[in-house]
N, C-alpha and C. Protein backbone atom coordinates (compact mmCIF):
# COMPACT_ATOMS: atom_id res chain seq x y z
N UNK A 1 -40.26 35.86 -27.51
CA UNK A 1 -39.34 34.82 -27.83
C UNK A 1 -37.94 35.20 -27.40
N UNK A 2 -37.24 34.65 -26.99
CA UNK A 2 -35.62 34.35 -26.15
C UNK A 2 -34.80 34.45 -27.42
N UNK A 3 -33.49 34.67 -27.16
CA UNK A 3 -32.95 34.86 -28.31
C UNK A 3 -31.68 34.02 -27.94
N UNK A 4 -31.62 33.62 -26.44
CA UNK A 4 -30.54 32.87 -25.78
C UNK A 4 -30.24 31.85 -26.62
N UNK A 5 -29.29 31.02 -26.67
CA UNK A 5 -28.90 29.80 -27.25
C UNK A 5 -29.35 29.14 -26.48
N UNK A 6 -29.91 28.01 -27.41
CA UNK A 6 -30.47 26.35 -27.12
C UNK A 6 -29.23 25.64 -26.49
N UNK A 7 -28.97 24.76 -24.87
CA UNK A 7 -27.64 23.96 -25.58
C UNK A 7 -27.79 23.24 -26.56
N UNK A 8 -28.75 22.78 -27.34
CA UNK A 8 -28.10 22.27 -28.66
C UNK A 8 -27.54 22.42 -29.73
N UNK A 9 -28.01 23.83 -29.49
CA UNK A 9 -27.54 25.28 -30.37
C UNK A 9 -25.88 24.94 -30.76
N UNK A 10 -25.34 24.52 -29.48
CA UNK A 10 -23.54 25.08 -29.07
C UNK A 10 -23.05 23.98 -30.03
N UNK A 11 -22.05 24.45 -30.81
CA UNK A 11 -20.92 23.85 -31.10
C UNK A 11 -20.15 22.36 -30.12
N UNK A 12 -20.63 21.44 -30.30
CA UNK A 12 -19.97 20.25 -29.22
C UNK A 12 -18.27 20.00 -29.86
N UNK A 13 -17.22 19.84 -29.64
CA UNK A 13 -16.04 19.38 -30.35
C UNK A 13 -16.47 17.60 -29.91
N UNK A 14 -15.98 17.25 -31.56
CA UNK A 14 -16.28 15.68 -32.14
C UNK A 14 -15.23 15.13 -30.78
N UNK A 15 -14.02 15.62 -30.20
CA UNK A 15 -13.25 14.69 -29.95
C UNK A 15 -12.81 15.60 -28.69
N UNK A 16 -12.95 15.29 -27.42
CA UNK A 16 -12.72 16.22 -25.90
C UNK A 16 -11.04 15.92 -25.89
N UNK A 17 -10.54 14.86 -26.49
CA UNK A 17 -9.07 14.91 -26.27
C UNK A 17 -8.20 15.92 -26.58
N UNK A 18 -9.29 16.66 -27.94
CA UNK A 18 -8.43 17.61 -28.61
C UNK A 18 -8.58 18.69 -28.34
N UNK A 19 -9.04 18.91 -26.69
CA UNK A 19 -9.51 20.18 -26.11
C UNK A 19 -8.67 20.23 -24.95
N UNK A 20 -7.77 21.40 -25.20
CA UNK A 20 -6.53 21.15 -24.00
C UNK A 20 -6.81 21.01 -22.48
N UNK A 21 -7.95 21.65 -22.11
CA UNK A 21 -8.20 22.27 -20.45
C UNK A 21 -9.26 21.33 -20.25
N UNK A 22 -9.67 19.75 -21.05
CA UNK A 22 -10.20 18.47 -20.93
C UNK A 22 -10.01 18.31 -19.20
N UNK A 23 -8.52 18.26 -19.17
CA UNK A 23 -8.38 17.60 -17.88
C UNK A 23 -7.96 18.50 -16.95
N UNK A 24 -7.46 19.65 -17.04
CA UNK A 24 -7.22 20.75 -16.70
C UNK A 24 -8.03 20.81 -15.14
N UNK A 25 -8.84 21.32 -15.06
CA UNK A 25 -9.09 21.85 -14.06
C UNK A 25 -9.47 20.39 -12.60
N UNK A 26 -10.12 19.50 -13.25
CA UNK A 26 -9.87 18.72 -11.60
C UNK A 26 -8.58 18.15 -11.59
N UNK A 27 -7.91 18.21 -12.51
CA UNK A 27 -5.88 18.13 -12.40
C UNK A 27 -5.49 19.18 -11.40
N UNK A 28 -5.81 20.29 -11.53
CA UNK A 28 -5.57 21.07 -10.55
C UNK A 28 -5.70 20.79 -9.32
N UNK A 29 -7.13 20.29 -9.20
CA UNK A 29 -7.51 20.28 -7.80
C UNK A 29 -6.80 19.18 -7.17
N UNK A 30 -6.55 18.35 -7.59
CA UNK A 30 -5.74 17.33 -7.40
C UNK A 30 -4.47 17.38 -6.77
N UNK A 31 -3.74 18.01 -7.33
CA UNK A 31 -2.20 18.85 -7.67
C UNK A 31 -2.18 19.46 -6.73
N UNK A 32 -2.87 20.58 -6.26
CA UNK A 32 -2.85 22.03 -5.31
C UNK A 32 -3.69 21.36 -4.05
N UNK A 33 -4.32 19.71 -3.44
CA UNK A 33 -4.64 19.52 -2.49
C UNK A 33 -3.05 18.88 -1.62
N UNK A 34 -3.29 19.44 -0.53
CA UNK A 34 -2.28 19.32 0.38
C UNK A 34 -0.65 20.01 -0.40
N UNK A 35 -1.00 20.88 -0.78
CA UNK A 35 -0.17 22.08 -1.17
C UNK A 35 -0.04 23.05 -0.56
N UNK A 36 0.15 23.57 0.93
CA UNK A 36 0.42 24.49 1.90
C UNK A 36 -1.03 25.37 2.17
N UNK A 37 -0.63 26.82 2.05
CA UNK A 37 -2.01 27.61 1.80
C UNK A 37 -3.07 27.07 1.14
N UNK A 38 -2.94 26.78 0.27
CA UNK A 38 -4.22 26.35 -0.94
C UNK A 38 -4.82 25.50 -0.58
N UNK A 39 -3.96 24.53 0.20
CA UNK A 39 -4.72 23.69 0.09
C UNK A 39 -5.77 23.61 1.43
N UNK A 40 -5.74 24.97 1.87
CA UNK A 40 -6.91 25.34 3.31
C UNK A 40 -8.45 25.22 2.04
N UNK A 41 -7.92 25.94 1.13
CA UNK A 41 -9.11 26.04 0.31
C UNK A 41 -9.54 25.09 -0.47
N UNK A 42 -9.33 24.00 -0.15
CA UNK A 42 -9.32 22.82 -1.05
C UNK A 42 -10.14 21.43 -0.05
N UNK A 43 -11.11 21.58 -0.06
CA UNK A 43 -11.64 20.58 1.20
C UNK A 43 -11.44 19.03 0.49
N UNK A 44 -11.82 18.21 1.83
CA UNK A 44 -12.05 16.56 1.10
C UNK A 44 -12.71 16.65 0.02
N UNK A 45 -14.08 17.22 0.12
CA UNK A 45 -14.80 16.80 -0.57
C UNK A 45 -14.70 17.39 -2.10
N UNK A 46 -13.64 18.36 -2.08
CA UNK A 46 -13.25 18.68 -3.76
C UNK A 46 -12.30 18.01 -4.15
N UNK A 47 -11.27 17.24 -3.69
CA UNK A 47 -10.27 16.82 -3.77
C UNK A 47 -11.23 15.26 -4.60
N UNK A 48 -12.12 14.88 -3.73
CA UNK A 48 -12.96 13.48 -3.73
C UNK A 48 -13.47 13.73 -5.33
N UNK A 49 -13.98 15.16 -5.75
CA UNK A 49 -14.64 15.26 -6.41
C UNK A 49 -13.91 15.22 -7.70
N UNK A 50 -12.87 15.84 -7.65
CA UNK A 50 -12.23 16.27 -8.87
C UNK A 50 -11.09 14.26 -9.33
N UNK A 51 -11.59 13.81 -8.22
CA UNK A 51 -10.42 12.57 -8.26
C UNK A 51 -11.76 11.64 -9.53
N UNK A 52 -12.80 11.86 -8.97
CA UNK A 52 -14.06 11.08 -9.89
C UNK A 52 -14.30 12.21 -11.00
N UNK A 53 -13.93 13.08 -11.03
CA UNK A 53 -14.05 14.20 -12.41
C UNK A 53 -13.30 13.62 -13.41
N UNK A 54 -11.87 13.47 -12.77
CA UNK A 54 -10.69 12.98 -13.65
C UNK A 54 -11.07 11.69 -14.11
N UNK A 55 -11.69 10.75 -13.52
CA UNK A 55 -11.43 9.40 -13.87
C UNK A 55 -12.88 9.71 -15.30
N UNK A 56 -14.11 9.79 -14.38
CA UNK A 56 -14.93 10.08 -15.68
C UNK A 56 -14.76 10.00 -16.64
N UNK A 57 -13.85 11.21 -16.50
CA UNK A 57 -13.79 11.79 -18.75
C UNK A 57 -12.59 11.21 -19.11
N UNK A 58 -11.67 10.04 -18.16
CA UNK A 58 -10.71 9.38 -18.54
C UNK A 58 -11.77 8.36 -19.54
N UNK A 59 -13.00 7.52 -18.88
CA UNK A 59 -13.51 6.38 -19.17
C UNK A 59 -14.62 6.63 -20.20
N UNK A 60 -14.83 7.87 -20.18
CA UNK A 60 -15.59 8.34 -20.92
C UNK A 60 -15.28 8.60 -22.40
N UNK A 61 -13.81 8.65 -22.17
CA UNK A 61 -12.94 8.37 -23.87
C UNK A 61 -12.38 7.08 -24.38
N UNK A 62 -13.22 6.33 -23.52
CA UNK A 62 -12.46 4.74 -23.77
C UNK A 62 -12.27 4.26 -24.95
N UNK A 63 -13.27 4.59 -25.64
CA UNK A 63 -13.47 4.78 -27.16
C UNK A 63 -12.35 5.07 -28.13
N UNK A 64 -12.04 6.20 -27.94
CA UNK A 64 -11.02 7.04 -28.07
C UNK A 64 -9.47 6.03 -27.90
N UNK A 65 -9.66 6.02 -26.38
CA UNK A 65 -8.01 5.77 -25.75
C UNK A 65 -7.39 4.42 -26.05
N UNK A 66 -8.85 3.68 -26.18
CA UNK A 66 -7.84 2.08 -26.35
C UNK A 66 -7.06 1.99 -27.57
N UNK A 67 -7.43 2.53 -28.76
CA UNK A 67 -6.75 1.94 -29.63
C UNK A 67 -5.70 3.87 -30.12
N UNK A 68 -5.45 4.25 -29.44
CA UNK A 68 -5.16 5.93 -29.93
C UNK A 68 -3.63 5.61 -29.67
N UNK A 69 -3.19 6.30 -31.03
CA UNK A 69 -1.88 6.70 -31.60
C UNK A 69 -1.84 7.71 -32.19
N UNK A 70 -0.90 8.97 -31.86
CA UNK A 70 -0.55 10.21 -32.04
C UNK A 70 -0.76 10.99 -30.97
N UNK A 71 -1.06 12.23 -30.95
CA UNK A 71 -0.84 13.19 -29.64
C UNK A 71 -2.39 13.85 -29.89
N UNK A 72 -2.46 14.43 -28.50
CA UNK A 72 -3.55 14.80 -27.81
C UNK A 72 -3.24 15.71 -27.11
N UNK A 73 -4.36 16.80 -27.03
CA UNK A 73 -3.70 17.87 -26.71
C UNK A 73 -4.08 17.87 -25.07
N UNK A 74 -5.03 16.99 -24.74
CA UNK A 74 -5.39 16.82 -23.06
C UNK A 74 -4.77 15.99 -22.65
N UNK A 75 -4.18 14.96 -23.77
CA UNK A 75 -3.05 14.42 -23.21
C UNK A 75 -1.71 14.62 -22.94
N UNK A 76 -1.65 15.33 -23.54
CA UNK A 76 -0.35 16.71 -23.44
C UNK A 76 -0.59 16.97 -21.80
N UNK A 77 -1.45 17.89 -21.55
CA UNK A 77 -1.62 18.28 -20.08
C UNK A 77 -1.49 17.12 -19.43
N UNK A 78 -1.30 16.19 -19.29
CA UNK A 78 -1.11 14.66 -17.83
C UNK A 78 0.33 14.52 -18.21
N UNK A 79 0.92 14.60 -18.91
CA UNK A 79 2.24 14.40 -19.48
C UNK A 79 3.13 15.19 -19.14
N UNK A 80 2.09 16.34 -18.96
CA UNK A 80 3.43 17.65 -18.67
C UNK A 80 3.70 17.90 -17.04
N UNK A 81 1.98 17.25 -16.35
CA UNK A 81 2.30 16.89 -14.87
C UNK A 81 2.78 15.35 -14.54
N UNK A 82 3.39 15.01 -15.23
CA UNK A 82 3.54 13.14 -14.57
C UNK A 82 3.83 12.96 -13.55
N UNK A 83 4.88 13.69 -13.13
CA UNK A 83 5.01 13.95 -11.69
C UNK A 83 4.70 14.28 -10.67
N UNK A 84 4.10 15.03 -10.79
CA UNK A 84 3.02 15.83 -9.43
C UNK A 84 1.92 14.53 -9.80
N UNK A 85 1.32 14.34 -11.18
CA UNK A 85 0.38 13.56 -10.84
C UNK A 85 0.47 11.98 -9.96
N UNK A 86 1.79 11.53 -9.83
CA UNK A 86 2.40 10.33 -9.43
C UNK A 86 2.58 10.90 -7.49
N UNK A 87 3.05 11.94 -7.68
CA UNK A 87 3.30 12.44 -6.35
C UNK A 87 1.83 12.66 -5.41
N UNK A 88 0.67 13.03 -5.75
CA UNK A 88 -0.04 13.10 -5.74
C UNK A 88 -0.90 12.29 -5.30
N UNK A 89 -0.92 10.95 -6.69
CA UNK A 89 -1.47 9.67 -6.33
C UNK A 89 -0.74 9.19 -4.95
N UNK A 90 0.03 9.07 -5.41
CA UNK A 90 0.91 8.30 -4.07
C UNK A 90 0.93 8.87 -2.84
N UNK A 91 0.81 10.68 -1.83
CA UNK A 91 0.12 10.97 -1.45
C UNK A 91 -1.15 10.42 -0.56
N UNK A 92 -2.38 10.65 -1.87
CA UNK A 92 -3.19 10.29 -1.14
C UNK A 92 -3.66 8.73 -0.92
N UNK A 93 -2.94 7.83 -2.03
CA UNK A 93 -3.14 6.31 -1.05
C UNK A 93 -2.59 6.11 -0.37
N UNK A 94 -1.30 6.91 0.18
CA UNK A 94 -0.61 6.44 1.51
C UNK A 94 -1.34 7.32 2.61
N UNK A 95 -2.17 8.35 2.68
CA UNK A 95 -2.72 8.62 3.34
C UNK A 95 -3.63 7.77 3.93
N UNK A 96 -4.30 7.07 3.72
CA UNK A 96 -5.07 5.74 4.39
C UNK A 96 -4.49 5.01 4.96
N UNK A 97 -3.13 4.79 5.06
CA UNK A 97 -2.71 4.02 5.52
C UNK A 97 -1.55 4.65 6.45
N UNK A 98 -1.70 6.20 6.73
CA UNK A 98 -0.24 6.49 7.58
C UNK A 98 -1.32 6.41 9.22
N UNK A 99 -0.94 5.87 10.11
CA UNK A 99 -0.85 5.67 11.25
C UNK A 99 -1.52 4.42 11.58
N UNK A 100 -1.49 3.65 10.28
CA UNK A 100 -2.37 2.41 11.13
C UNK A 100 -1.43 1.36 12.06
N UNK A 101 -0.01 1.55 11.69
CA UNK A 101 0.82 0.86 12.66
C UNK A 101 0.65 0.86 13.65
N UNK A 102 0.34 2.10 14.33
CA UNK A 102 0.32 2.31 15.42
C UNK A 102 -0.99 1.87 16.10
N UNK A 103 -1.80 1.83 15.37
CA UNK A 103 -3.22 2.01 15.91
C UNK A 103 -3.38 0.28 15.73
N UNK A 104 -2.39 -0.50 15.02
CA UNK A 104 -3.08 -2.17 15.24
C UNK A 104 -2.21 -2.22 16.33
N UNK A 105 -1.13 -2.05 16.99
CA UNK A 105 -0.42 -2.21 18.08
C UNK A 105 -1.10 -1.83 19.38
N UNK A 106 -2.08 -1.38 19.35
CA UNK A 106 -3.25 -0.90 20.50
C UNK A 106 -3.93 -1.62 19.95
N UNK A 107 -4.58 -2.42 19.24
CA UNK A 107 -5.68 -3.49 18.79
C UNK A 107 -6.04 -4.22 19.91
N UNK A 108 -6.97 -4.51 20.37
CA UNK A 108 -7.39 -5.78 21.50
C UNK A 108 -6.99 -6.91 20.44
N UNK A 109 -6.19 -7.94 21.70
CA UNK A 109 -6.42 -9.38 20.76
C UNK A 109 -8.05 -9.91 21.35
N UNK A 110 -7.88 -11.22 20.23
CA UNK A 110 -9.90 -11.37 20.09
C UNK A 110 -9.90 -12.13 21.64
N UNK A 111 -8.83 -12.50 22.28
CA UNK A 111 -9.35 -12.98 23.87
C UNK A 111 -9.86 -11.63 24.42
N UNK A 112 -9.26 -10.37 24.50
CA UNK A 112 -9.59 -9.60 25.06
C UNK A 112 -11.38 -9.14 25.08
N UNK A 113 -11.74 -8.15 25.77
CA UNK A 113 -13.73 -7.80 25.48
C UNK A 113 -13.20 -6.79 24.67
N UNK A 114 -14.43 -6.69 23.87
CA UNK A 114 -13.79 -5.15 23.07
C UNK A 114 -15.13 -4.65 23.35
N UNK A 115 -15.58 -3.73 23.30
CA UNK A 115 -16.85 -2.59 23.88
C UNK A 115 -16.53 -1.36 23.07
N UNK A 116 -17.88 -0.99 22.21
CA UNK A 116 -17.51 0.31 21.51
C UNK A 116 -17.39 1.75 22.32
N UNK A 117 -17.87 1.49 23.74
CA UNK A 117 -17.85 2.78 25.47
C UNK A 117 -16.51 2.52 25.77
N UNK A 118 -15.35 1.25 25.41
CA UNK A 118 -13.83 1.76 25.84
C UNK A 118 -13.10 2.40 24.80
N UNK A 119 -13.75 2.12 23.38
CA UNK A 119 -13.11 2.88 22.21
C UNK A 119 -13.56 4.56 21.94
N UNK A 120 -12.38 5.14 22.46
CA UNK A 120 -12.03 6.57 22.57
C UNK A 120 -11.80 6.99 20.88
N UNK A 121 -12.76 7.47 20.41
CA UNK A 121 -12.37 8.19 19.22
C UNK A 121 -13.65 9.27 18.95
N UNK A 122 -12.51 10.49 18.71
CA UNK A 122 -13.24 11.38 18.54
C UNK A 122 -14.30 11.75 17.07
N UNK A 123 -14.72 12.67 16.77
CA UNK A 123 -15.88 12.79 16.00
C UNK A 123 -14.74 13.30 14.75
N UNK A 124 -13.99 14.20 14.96
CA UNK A 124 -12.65 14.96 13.83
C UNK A 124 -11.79 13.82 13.55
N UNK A 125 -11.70 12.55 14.44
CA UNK A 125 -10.63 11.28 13.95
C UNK A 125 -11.88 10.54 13.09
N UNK A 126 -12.68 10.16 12.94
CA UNK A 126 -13.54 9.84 12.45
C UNK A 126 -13.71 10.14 11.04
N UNK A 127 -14.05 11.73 11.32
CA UNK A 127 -14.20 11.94 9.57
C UNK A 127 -12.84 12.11 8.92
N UNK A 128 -11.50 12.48 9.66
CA UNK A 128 -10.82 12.29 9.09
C UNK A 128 -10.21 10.79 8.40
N UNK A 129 -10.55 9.86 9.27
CA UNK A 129 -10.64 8.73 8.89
C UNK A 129 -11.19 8.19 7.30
N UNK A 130 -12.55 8.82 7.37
CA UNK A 130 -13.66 8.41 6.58
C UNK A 130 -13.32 9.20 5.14
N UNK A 131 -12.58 10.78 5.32
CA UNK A 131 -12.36 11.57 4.38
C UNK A 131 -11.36 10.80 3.64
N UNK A 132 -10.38 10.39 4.56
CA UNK A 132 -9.04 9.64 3.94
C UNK A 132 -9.36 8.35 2.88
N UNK A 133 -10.45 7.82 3.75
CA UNK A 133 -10.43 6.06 3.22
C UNK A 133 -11.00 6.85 1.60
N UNK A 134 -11.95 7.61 1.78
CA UNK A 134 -13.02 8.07 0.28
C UNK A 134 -11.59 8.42 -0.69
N UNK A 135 -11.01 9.62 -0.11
CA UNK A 135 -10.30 10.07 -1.42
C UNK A 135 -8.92 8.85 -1.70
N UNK A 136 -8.63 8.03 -0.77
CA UNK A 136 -7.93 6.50 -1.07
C UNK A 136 -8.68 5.92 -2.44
N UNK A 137 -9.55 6.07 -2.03
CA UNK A 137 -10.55 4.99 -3.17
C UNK A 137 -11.13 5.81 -4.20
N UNK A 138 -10.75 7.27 -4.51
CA UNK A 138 -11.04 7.45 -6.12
C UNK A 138 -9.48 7.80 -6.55
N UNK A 139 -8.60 7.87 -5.49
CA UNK A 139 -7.64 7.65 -5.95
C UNK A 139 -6.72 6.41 -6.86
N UNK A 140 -7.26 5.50 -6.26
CA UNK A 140 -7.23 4.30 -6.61
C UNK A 140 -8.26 4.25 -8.43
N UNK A 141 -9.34 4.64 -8.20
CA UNK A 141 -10.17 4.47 -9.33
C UNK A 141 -9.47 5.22 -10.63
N UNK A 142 -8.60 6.32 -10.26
CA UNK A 142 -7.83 7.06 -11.11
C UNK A 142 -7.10 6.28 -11.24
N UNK A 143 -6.29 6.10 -10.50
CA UNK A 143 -4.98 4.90 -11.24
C UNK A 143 -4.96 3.75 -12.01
N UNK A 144 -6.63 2.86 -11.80
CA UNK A 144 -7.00 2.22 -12.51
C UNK A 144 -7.59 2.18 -14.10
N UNK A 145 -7.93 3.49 -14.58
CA UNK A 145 -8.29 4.38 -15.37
C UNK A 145 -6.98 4.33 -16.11
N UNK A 146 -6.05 5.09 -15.48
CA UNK A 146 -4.84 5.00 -15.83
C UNK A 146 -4.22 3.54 -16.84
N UNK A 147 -4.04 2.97 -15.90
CA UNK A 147 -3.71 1.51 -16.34
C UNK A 147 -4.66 0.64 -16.99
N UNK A 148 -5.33 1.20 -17.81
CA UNK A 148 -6.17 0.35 -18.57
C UNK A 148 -5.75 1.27 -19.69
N UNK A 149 -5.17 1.93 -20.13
CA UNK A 149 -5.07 2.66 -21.75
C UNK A 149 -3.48 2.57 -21.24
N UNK A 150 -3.02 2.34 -22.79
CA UNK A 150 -1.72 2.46 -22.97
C UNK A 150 -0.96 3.79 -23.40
N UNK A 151 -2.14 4.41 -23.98
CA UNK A 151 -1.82 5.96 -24.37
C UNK A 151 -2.03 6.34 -22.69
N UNK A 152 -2.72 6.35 -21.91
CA UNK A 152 -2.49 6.74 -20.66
C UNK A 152 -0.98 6.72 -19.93
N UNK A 153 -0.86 5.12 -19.75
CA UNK A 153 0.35 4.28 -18.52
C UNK A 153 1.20 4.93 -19.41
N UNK A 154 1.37 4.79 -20.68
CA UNK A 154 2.68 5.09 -21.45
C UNK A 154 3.14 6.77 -21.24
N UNK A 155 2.11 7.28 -20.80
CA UNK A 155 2.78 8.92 -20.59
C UNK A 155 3.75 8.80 -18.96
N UNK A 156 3.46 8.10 -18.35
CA UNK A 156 4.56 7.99 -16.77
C UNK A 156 5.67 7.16 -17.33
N UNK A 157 7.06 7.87 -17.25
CA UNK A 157 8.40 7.33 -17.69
C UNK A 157 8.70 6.70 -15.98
N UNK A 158 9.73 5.82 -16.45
CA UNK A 158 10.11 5.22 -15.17
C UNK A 158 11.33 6.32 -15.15
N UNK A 159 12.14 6.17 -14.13
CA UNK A 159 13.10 7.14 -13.70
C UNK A 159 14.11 6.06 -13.00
């Protein structure tokens, strides 16, 4: 017989808000993507990941968040980054959208033929493309998260 713990065994806390490092770590990843060095170590696909980590256990406390008054100690942590987290967001949805100026100004108009053998794009513009549009869109899903709790929106001060 094993003497290991059951997970049911473990201690669960009644309430994840009141667990500081809740949001902690895909905040990080968040934060430290496109942050110089680090962020070599920080691929799309963690950046993607930690953007749907965050929103998760945002929606996952809905319970919790809609009607919540007083302090939180994971809410403490988004509060103490508002900024980076705003810098951040904003970041990566303008990332989807930095060079498309240029690229509808080369657009064929619809008189023109368009043929996918004259469209020159490489295999690295591509996924960078594709990496961008993904982490656009859980970026977006975070912000929406956001703006559905008032204990959330209410932690970003205007300036």
């Amino acid at each position: 017989m094993s003497t290991v713990d059951a997970p049911s065994a473990r201690a669960v806390p009644r309430d994840p808000l009141n667990i500081s490092s809740f949001f902690v770590s895909p905040l990080r990843t968040i934060l430290e993507f496109g942050a110089g060095d680090v962020s070599r170590a920080i691929s799309s696909r963690d950046v993607i990941d930690a953007y749907a980590t965050l929103s998760n256990r945002i929606r996952s406390q809905c319970q919790n968040l809609r009607h919540f008054e007083g302090t939180s100690v994971a809410l403490d942590s988004l509060a103490l980054h508002q900024i980076q987290i705003y810098q951040s967001l904003r970041r990566d949805i303008r990332q989807c959208f930095l060079g498309s100026t240029s690229q509808a100004a080369q657009a064929p108009t619809p008189k023109e033929s368009v043929s996918l053998k004259t469209i020159e794009i490489s295999e690295d513009q591509i996924k960078h493309a594709t990496d961008s549009v993904h982490i656009c869109h859980h970026a977006l899903r975070l912000l929406s998260a956001i703006f559905m709790y008032p204990a959330l929106y209410s932690l970003f001060k205007r300036e």
